[in-house]
Protein backbone atom coordinates (compact mmCIF):
# COMPACT_ATOMS: atom_id res chain seq x y z
CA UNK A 1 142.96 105.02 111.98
CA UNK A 2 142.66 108.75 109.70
CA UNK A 3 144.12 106.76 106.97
CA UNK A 4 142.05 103.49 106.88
CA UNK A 5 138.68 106.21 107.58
CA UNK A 6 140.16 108.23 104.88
CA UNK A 7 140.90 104.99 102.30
CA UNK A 8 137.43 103.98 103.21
CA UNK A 9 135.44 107.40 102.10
CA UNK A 10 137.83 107.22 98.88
CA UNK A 11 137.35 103.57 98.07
CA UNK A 12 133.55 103.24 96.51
CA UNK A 13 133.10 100.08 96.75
CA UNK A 14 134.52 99.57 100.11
CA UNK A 15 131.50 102.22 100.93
CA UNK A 16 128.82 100.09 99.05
CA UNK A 17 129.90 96.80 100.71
CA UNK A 18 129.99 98.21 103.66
CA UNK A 19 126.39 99.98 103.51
CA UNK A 20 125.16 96.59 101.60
CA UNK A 21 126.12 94.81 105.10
CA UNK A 22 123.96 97.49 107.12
CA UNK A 23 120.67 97.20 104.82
CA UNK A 24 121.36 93.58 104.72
CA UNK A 25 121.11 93.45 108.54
CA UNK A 26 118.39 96.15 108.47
CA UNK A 27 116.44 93.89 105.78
CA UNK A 28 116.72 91.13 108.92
CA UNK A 29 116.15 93.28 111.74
CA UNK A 30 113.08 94.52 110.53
CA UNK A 31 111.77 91.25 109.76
CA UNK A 32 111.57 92.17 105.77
CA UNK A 33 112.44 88.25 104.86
CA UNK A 34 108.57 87.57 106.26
CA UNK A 35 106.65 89.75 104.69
CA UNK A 36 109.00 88.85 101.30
CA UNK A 37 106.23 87.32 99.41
CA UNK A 38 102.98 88.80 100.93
CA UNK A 39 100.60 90.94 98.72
CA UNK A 40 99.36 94.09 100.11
CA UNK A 41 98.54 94.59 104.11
CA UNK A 42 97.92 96.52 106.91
CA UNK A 43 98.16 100.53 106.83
CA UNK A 44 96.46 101.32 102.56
CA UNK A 45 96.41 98.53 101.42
CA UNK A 46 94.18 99.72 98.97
CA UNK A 47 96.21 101.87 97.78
CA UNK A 48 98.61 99.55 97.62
CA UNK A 49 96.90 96.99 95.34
CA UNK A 50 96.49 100.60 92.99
CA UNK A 51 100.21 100.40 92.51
CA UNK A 52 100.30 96.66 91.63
CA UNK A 53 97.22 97.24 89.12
CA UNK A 54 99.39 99.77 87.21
CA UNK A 55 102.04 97.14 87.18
CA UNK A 56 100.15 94.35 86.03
CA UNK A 57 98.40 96.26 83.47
CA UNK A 58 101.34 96.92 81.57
CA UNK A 59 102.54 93.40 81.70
CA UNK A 60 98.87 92.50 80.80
CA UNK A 61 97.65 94.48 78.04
CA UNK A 62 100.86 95.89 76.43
CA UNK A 63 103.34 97.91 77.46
CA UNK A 64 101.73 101.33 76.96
CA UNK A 65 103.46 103.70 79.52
CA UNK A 66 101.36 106.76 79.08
CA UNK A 67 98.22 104.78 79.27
CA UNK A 68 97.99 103.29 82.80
CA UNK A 69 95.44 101.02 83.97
CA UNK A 70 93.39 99.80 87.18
CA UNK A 71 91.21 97.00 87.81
CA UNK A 72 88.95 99.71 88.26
CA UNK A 73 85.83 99.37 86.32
CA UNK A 74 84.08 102.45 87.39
CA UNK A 75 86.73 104.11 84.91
CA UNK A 76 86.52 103.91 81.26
CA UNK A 77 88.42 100.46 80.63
CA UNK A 78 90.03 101.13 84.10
CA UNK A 79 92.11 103.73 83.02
CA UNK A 80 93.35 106.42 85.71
CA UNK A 81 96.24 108.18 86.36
CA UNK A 82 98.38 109.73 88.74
CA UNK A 83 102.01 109.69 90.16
CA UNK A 84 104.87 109.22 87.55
CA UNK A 85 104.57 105.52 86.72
CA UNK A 86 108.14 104.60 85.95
CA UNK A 87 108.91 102.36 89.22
CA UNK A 88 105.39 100.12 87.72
CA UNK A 89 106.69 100.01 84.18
CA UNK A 90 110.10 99.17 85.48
CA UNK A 91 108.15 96.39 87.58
CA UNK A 92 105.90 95.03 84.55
CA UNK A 93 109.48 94.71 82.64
CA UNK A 94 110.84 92.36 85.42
CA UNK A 95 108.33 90.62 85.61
CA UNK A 96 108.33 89.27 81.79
CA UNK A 97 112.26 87.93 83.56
CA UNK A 98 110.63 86.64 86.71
CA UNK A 99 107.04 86.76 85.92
CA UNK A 100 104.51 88.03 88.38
CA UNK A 101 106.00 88.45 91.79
CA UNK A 102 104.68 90.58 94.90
CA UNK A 103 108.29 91.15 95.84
CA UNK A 104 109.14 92.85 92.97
CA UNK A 105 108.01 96.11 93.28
CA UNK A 106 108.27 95.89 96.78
CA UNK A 107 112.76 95.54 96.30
CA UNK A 108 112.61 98.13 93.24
CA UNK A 109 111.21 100.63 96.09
CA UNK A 110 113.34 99.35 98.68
CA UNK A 111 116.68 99.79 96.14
CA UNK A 112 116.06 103.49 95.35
CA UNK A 113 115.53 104.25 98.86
CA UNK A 114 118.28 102.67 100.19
CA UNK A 115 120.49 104.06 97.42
CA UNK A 116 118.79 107.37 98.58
CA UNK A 117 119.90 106.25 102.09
CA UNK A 118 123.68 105.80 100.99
CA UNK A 119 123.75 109.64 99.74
CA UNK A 120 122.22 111.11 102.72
CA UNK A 121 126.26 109.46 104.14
CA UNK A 122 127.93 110.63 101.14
CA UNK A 123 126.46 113.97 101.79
CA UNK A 124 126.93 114.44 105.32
CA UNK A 125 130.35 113.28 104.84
CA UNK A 126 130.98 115.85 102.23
CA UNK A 127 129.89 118.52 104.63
CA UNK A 128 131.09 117.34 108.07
CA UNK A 129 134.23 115.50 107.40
CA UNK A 130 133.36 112.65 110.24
CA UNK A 131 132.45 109.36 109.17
CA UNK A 132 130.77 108.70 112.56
CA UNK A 133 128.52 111.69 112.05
CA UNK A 134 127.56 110.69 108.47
CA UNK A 135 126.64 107.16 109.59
CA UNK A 136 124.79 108.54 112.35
CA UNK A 137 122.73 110.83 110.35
CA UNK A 138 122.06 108.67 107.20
CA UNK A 139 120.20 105.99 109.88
CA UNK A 140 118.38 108.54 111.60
CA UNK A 141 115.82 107.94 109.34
CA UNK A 142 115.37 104.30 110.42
CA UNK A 143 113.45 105.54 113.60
CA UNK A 144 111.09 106.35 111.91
CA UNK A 145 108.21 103.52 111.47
CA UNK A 146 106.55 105.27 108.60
CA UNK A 147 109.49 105.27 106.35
CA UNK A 148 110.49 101.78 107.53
CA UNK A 149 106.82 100.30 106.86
CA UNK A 150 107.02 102.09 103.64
CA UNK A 151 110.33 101.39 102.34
CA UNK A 152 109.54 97.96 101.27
CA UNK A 153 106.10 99.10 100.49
CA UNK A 154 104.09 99.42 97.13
CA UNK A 155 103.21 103.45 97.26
CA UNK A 156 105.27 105.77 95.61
CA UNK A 157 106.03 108.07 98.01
CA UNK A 158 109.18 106.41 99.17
CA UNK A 159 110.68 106.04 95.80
CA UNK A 160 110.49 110.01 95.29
CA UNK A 161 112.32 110.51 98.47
CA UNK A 162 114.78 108.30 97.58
CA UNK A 163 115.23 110.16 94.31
CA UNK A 164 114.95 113.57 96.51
CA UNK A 165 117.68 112.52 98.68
CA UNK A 166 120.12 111.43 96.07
CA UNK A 167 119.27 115.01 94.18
CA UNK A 168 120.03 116.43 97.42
CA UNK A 169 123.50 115.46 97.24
CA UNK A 170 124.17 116.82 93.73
CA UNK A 171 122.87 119.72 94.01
CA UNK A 172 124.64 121.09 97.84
CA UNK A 173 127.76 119.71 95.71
CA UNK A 174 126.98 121.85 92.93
CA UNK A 175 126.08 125.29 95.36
CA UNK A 176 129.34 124.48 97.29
CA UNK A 177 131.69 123.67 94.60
CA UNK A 178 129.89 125.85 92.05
CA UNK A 179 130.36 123.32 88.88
CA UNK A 180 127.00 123.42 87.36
CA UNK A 181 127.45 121.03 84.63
CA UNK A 182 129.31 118.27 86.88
CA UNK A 183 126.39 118.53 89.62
CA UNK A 184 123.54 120.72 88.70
CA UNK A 185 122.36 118.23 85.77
CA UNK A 186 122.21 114.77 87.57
CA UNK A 187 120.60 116.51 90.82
CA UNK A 188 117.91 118.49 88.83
CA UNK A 189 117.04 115.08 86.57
CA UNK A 190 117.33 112.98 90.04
CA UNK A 191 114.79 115.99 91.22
CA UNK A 192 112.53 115.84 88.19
CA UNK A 193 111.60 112.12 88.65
CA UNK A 194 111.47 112.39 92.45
CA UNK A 195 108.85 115.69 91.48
CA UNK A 196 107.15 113.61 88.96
CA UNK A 197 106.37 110.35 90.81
CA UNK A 198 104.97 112.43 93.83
CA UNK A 199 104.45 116.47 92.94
CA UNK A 200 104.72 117.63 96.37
CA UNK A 201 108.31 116.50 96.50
CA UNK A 202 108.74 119.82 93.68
CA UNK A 203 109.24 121.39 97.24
CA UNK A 204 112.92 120.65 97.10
CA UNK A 205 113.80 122.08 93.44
CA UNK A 206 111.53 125.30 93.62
CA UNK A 207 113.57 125.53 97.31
CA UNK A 208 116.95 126.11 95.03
CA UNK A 209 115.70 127.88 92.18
CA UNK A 210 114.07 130.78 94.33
CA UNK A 211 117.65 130.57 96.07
CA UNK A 212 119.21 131.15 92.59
CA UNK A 213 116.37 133.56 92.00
CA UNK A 214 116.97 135.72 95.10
CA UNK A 215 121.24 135.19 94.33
CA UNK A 216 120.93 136.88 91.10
CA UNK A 217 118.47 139.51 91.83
CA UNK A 218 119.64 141.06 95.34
CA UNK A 219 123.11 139.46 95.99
CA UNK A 220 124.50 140.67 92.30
CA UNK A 221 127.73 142.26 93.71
CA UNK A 222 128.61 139.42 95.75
CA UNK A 223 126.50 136.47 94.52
CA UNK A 224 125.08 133.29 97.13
CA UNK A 225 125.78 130.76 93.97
CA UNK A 226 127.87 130.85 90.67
CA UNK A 227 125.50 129.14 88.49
CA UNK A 228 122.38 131.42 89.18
CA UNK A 229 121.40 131.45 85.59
CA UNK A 230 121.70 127.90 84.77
CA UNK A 231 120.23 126.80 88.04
CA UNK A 232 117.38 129.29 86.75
CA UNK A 233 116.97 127.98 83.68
CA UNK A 234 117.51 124.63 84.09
CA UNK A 235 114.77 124.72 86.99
CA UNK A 236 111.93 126.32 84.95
CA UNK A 237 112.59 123.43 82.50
CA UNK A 238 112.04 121.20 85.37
CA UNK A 239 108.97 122.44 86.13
CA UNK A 240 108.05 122.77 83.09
CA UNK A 241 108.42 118.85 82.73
CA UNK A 242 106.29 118.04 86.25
CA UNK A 243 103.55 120.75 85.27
CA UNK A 244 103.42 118.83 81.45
CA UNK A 245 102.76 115.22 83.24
CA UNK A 246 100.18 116.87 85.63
CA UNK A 247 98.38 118.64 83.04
CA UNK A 248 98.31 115.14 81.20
CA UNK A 249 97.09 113.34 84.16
CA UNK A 250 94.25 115.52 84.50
CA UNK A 251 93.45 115.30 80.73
CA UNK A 252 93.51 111.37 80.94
CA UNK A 253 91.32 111.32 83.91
CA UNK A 254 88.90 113.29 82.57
CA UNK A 255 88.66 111.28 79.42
CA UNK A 256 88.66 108.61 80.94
CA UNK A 257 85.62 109.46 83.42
CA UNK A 258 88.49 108.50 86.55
CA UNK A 259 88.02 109.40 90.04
CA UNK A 260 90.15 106.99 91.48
CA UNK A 261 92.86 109.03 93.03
CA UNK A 262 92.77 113.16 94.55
CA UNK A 263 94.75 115.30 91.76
CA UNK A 264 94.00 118.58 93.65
CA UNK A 265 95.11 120.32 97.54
CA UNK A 266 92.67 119.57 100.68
CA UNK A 267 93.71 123.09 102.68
CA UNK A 268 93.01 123.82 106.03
CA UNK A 269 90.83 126.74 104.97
CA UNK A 270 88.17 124.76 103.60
CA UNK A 271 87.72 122.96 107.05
CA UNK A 272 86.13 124.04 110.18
CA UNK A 273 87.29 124.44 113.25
CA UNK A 274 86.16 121.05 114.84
CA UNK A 275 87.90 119.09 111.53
CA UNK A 276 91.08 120.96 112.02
CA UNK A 277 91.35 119.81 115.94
CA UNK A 278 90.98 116.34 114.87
CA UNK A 279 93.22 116.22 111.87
CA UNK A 280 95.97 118.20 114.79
CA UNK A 281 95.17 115.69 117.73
CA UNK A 282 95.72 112.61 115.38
CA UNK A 283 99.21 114.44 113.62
CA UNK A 284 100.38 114.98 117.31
CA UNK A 285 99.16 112.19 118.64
CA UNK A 286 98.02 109.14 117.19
CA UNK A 287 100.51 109.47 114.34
CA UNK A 288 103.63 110.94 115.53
CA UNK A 289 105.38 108.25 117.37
CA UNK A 290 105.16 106.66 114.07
CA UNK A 291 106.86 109.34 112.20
CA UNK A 292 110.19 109.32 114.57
CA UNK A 293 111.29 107.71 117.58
CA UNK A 294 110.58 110.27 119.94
CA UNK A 295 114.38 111.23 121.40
CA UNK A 296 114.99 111.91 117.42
CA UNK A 297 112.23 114.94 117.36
CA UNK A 298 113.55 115.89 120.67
CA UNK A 299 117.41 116.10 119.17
CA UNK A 300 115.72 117.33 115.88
CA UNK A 301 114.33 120.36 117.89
CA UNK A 302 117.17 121.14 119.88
CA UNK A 303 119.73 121.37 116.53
CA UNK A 304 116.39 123.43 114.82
CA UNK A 305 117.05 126.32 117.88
CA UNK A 306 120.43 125.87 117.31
CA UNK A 307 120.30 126.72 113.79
CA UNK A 308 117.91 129.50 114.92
CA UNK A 309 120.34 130.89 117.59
CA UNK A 310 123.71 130.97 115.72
CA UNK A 311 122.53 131.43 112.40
CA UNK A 312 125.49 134.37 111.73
CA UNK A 313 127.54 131.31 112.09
CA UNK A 314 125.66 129.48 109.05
CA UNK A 315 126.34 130.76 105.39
CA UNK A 316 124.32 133.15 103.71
CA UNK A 317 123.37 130.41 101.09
CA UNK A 318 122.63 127.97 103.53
CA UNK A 319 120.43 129.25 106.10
CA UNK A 320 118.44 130.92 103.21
CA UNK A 321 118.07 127.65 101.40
CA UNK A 322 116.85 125.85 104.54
CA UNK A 323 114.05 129.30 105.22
CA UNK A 324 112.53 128.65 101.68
CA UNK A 325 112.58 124.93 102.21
CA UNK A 326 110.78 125.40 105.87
CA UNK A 327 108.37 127.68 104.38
CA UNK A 328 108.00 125.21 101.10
CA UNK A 329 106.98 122.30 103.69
CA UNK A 330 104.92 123.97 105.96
CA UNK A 331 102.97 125.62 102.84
CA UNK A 332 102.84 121.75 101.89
CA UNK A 333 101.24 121.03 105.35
CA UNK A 334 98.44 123.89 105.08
CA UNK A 335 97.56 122.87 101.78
CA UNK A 336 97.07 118.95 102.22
CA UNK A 337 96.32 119.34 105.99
CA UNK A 338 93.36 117.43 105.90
CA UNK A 339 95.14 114.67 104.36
CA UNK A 340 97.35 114.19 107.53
CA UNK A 341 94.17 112.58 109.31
CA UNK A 342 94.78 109.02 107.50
CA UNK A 343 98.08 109.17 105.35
CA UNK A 344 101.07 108.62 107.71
CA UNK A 345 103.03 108.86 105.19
CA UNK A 346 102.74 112.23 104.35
CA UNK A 347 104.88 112.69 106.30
CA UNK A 348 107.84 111.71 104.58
CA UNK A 349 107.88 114.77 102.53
CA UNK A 350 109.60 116.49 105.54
CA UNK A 351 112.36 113.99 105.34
CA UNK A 352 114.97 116.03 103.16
CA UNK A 353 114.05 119.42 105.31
CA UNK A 354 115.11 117.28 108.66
CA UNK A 355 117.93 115.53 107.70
CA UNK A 356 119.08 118.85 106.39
CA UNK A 357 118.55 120.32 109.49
CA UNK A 358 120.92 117.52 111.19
CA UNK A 359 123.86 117.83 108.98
CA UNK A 360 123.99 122.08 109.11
CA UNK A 361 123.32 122.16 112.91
CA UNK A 362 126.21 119.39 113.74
CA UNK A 363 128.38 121.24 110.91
CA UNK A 364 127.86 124.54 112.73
């Protein structure tokens, strides 16, 4: 049985047919087939219809990719921008193969997710050396309604997670097995595009480069990581590269007299008291069954303590990295509280902190 497990984790392609044979009965299970050729429904769907505007503007008036349009005519020729738009370029470029489909976009989103998916199990593999485990933990995440409404969605959030998890993967590999050039690269590009197509995931890379940071200032004898520098430099560039697009997208808007989309933080200080308690009694209440299955937050709390209670047990390097990336999402929360009274999907930026959590906890 070691050796067939053992043949499978080696064999790649025995991995992606077997994980193609999950989605696939995932894609049925969750009735995906029916909603196949719909248009945009139920929870923002007007947001929704934003990201199929971008998509069929391209197609429409040219392929321009830094000049984005809406069928928005309160903006100057409905141009707006906003998140990264490389999934609705990539969708405007199928659809000159396939012309002008509603499942498009929908399956480009769904692919890097699901891709995303298959690292979380390469991952926790890596780490816990039981396929069971790894399986277990890589469809945690499918009891959770959000992500599964989302993941064959139009919204971008669920294409920069997908890109955050598979960065995820690169870069524990390159802080465990300290070859920067082998790991470090693909997980901070993978990280850049997750960053740029939805800025609060820039959580997860300024999470490792304040790790680095913190390695090469006050651990110099006996360093956390090898590659402090390059994970230093390498990082700034990456922000660099997010901060470049942002500035641009606030540029364009303004040009462009665009209001269509919120390019700055809603924090909880600028509320009052009786705003706060309902934004809190809808993010405990009305929303959260939707963001796990219930017996998942319970488990997720219990390995959290666990984590908290034998932390000596945890490495140095790894019980730091998951502090800064707690304090990186809950400084996330405080500063787009507000927005957690509508957008369930918010949410999903917690994702990477939780399934991190998992793997450690069961590893310790």
């Amino acid at each position: 049985m070691y050796k067939l497990i053992h043949k499978f984790y080696n064999n790649n392609w025995l991995q992606i047919i077997f994980f193609l044979g999950i989605f696939t009965f995932l894609f049925l299970f969750l009735n995906f087939e029916l909603i196949l050729i719909n248009g945009p429904f139920g929870v923002h769907f007007m947001r929704q219809t934003d990201s199929l505007s971008f998509a069929s503007n391209y197609f429409n008036h040219g392929f321009h990719f830094f000049k984005p349009q809406l069928y928005n005519l309160g903006n100057y020729d409905g141009r707006a921008a906003c998140e990264f738009p490389i999934t609705y370029y990539l969708t405007a470029l199928l659809y000159t193969v396939f012309g002008k489909q509603f499942f498009i976009q929908r399956f480009v989103h769904l692919i890097i997710t699901y891709i995303g998916v298959f690292y979380i199990f390469k991952l926790s593999y890596k780490i816990l050396n039981d396929i069971i485990y790894a399986i277990l933990i890589s469809l945690v995440v499918f009891t959770s309604a959000v992500f599964n409404y989302y993941s064959f969605n139009y919204l971008p959030d669920i294409p920069a997670l997908g890109l955050a998890f598979i960065a995820w993967f690169y870069i524990i590999r390159s802080l465990d097995e300290n070859n920067s050039k082998k790991y470090l690269i693909p997980g901070l590009i993978f990280f850049t595009l997750s960053s740029l197509i939805k800025v609060t995931y820039l959580i997860n890379p300024i999470s490792v480069i304040v790790l680095a940071i913190i390695s090469k200032v006050f651990f110099t004898k006996n360093p956390l990581i090898k590659n402090a520098n390059k994970t230093i430099i390498y990082g700034f560039l990456l922000i660099l590269v997010v901060s470049a697009w942002n500035i641009y997208i606030l540029y364009y808007n303004d040009i462009n007299n665009s209001s269509s989309f919120n390019t700055k933080p809603l924090p909880i200080w600028t509320m009052n008291k009786k705003s706060i308690a309902l934004v809190w009694n809808l993010f405990t209440n009305y929303w959260f069954s939707s963001y796990f299955y219930k017996s998942i937050f319970h488990f997720f709390y219990i390995c959290f303590l666990f984590m908290i209670v034998f932390y000596k047990k945890v490495e140095n390097k790894t019980i730091l990295l998951l502090f800064i990336l707690l304090l990186g999402n809950l400084s996330f929360f405080i500063l787009f509280f507000s927005q957690f009274r509508d957008h369930d999907y918010y949410f999903l930026t917690f994702f990477p902190f939780i399934v991190l959590v998992l793997i450690y906890s069961i590893k310790t």
